[in-house]
PDB file of N, CA and C in Angstrom:
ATOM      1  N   UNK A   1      53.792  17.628 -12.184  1.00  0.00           N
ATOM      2  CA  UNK A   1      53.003  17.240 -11.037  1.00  0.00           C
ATOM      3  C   UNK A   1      53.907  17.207  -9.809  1.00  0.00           C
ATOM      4  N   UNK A   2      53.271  17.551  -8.554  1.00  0.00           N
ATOM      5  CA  UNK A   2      54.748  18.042  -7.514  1.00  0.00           C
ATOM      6  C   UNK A   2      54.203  16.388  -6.829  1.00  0.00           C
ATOM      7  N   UNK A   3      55.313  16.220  -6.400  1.00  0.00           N
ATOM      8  CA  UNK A   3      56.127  14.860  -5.424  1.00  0.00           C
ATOM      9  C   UNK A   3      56.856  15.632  -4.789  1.00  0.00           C
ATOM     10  N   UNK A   4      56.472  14.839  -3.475  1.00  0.00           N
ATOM     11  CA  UNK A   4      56.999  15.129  -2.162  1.00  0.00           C
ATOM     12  C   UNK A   4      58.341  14.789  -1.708  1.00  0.00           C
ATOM     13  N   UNK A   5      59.446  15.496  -1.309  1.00  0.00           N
ATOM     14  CA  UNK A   5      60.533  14.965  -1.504  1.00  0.00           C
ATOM     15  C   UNK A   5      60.914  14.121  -0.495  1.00  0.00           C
ATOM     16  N   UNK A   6      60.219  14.293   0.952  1.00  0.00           N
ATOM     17  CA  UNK A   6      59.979  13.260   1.646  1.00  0.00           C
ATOM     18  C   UNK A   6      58.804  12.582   1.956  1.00  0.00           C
ATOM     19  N   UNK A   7      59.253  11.403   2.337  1.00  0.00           N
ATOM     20  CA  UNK A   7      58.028  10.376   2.679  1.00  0.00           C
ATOM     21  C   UNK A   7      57.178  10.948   3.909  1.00  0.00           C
ATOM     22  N   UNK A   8      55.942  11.206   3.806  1.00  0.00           N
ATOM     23  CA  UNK A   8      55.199  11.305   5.169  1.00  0.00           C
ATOM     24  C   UNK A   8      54.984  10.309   5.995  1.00  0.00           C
ATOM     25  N   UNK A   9      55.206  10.556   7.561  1.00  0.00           N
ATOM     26  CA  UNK A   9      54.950   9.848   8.133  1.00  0.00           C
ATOM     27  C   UNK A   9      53.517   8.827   8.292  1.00  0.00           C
ATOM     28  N   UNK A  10      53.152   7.680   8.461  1.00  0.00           N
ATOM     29  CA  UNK A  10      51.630   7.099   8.628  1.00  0.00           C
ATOM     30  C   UNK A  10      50.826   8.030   9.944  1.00  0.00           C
ATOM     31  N   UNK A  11      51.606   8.280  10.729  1.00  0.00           N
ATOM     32  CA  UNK A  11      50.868   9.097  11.746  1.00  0.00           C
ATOM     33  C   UNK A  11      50.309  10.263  11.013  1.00  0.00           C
ATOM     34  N   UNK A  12      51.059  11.345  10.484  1.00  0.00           N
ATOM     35  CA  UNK A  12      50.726  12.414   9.386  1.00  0.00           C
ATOM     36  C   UNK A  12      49.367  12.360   8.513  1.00  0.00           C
ATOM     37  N   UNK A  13      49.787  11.009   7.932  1.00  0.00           N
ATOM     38  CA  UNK A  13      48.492  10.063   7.234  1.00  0.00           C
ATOM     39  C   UNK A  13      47.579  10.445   7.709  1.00  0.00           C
ATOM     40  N   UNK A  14      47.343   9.752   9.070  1.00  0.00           N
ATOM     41  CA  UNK A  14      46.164   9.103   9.582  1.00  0.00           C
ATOM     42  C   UNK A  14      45.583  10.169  10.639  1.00  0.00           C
ATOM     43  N   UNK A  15      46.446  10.891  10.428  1.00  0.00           N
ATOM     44  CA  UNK A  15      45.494  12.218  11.084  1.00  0.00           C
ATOM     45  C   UNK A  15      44.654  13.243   9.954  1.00  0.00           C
ATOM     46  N   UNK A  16      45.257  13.227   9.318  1.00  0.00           N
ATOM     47  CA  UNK A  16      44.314  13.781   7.842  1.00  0.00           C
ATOM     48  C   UNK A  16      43.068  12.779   7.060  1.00  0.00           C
ATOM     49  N   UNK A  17      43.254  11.725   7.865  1.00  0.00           N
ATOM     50  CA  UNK A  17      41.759  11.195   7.579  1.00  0.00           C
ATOM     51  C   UNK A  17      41.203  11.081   8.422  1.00  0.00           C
ATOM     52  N   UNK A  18      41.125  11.366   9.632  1.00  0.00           N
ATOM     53  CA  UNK A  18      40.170  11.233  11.042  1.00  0.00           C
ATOM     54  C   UNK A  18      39.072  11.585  10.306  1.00  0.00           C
ATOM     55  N   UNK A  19      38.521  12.759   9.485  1.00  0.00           N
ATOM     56  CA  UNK A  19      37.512  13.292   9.459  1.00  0.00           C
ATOM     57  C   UNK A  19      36.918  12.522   7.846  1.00  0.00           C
ATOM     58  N   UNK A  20      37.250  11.340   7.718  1.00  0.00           N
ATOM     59  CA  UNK A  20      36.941  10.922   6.371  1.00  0.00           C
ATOM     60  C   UNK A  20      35.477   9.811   7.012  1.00  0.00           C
ATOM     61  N   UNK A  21      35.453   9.902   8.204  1.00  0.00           N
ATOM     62  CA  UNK A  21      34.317   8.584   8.229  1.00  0.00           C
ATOM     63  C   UNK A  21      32.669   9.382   7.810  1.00  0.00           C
ATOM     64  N   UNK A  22      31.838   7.924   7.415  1.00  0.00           N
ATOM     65  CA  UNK A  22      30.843   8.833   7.235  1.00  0.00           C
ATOM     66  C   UNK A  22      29.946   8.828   8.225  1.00  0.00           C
ATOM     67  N   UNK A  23      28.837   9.382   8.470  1.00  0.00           N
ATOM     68  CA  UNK A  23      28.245   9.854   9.102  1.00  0.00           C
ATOM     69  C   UNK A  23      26.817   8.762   8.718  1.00  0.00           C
ATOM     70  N   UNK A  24      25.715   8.347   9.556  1.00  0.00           N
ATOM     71  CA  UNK A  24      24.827   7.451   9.147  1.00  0.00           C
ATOM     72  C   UNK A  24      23.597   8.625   9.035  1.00  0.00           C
ATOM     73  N   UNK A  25      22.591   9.266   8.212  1.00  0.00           N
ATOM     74  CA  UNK A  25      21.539   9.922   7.846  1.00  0.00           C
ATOM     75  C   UNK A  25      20.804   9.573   9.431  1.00  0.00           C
ATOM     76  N   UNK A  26      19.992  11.006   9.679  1.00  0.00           N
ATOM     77  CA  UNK A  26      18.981  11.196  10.710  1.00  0.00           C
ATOM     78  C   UNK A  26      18.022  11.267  10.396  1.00  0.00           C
ATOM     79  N   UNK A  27      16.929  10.230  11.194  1.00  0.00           N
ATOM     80  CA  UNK A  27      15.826   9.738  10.425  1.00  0.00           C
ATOM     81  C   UNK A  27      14.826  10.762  11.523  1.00  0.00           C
ATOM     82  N   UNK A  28      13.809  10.815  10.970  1.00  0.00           N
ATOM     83  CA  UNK A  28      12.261  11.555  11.957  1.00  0.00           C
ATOM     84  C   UNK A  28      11.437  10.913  11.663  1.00  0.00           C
ATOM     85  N   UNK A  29      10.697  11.246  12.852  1.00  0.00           N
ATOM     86  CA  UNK A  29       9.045  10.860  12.108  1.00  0.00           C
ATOM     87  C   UNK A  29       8.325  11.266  13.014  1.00  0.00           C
ATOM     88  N   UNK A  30       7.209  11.832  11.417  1.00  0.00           N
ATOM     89  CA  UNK A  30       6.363  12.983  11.702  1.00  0.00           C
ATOM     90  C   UNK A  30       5.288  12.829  12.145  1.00  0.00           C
ATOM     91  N   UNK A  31       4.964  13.929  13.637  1.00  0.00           N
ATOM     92  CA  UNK A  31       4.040  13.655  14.162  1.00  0.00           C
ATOM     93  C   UNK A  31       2.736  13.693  13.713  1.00  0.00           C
ATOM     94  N   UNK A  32       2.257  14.801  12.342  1.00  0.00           N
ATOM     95  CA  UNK A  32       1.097  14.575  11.855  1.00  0.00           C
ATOM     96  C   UNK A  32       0.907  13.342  11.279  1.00  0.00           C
ATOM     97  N   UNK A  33       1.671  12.552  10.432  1.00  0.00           N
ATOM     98  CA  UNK A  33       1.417  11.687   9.929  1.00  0.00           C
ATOM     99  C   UNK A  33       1.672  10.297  10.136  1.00  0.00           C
ATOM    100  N   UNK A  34       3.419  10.307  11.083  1.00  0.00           N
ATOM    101  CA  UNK A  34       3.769   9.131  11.425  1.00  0.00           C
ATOM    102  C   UNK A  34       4.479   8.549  10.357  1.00  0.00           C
ATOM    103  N   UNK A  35       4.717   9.362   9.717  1.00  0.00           N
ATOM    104  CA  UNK A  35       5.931   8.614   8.332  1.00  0.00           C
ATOM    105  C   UNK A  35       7.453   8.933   8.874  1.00  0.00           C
ATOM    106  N   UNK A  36       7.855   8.304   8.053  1.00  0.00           N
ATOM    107  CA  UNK A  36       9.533   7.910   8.960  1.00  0.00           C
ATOM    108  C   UNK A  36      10.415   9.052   7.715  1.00  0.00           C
ATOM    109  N   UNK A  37      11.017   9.940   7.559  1.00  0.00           N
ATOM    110  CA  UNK A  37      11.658  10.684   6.644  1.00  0.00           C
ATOM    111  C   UNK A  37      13.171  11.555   7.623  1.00  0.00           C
ATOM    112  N   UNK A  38      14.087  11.777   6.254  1.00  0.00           N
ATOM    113  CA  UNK A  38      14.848  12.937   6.260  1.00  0.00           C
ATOM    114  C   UNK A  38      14.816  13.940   7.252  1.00  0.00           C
ATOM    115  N   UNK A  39      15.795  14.145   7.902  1.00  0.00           N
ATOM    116  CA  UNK A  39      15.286  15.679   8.891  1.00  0.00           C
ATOM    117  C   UNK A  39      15.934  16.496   7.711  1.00  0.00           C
ATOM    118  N   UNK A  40      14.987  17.767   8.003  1.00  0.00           N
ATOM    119  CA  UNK A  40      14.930  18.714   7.626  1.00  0.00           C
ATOM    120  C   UNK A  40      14.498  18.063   6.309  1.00  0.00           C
ATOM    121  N   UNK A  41      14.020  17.790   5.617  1.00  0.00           N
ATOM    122  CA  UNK A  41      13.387  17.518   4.098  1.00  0.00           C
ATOM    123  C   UNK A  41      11.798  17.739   3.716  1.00  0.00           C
ATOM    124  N   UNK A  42      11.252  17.742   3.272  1.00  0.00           N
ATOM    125  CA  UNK A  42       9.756  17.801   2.701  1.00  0.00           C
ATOM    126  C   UNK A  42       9.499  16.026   1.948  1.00  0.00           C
ATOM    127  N   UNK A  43       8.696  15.757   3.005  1.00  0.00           N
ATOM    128  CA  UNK A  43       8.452  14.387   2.642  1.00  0.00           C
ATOM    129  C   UNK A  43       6.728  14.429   1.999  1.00  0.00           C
ATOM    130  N   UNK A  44       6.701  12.867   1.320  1.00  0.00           N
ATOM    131  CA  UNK A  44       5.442  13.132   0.590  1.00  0.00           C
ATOM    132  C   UNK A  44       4.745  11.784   1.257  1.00  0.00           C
ATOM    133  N   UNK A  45       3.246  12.267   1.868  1.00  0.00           N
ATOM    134  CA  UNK A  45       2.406  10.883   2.650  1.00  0.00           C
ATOM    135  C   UNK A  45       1.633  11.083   1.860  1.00  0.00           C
ATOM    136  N   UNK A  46       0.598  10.028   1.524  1.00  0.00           N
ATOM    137  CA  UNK A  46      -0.656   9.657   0.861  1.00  0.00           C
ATOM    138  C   UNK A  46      -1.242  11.109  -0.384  1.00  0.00           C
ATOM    139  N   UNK A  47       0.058  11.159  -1.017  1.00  0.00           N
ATOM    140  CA  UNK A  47      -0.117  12.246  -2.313  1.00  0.00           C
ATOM    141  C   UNK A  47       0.040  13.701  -1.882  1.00  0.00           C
ATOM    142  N   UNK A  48       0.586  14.054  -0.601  1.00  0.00           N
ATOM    143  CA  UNK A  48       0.452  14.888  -0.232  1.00  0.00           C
ATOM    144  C   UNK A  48       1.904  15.360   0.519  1.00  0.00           C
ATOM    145  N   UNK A  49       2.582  16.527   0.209  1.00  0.00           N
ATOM    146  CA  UNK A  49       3.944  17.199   0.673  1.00  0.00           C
ATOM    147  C   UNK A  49       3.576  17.865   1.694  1.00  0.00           C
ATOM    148  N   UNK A  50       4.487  17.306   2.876  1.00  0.00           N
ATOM    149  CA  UNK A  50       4.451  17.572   4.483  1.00  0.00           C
ATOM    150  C   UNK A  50       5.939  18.146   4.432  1.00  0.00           C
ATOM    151  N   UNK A  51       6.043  19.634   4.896  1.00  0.00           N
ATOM    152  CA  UNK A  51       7.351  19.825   5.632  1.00  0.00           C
ATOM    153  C   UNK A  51       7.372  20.503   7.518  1.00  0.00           C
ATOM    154  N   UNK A  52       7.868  20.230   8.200  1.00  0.00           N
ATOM    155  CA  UNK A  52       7.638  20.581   9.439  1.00  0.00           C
ATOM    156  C   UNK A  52       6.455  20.264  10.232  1.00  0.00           C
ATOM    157  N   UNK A  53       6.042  19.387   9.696  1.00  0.00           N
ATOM    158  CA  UNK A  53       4.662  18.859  10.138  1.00  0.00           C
ATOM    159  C   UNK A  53       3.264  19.317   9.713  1.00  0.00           C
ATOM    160  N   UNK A  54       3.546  20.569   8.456  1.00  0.00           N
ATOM    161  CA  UNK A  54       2.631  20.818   8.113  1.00  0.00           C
ATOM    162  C   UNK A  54       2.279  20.511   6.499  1.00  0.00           C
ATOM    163  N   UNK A  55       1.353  20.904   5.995  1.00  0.00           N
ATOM    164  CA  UNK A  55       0.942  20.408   4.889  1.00  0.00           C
ATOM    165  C   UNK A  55       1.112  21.225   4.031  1.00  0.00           C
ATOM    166  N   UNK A  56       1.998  21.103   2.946  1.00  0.00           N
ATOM    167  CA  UNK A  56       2.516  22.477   1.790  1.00  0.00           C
ATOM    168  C   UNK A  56       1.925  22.007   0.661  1.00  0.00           C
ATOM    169  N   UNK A  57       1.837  21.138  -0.280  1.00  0.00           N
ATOM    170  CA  UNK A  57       1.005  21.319  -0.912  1.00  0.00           C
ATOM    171  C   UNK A  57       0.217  19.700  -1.506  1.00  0.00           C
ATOM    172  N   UNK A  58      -1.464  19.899  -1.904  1.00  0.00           N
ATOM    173  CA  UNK A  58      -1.970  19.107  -1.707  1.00  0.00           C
ATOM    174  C   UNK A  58      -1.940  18.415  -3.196  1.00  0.00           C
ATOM    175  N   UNK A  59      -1.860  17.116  -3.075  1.00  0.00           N
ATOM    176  CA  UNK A  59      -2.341  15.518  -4.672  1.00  0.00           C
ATOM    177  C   UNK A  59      -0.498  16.303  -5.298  1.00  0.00           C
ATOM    178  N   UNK A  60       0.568  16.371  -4.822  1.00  0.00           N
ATOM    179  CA  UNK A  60       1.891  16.322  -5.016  1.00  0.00           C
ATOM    180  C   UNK A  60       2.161  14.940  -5.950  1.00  0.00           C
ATOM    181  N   UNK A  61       2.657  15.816  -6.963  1.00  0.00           N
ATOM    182  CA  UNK A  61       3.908  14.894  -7.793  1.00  0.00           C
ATOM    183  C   UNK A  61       5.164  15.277  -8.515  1.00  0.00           C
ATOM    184  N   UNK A  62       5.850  14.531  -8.319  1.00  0.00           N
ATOM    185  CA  UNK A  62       7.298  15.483  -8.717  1.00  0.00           C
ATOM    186  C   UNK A  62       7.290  15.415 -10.308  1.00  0.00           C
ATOM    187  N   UNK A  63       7.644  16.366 -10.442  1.00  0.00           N
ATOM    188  CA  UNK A  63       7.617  17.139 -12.273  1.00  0.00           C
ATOM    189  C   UNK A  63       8.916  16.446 -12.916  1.00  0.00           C
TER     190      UNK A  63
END
C-alpha cells in the first residue's frame, strides 16, 4: 500500500475538500397540481404520475 513520504501540508488538505460539501435537494411545485416534488422527477398526486406538469400515466403504482 503506497505512503507518502512526505507529510502534506493542511492547506493541500483543505483544498481537496472544498468540493466535499453537500448540496441541499431542489424542491418544485407543480403548477397542475400544486404538489411540492423533486425537480426533474415524475411525481405521483392522487394515484396519478405527473412529469413536467403533465399527466403520464393514470391509477399509478409502483411494481
Amino acid at each position: 500500500m503506497a505512503h507518502p513520504k512526505r507529510r502534506h501540508s493542511s492547506t493541500r488538505r483543505d483544498k481537496r475538500r472544498t468540493h466535499d460539501a453537500l448540496t441541499a435537494k431542489t424542491i418544485s411545485v407543480d403548477a397542475t397540481t400544486g404538489e411540492i416534488h423533486l425537480r426533474h422527477r415524475a411525481h405521483v398526486s392522487e394515484g396519478n404520475l405527473y412529469y413536467r406538469g403533465k399527466l403520464v400515466a393514470e391509477n399509478y403504482q409502483k411494481a
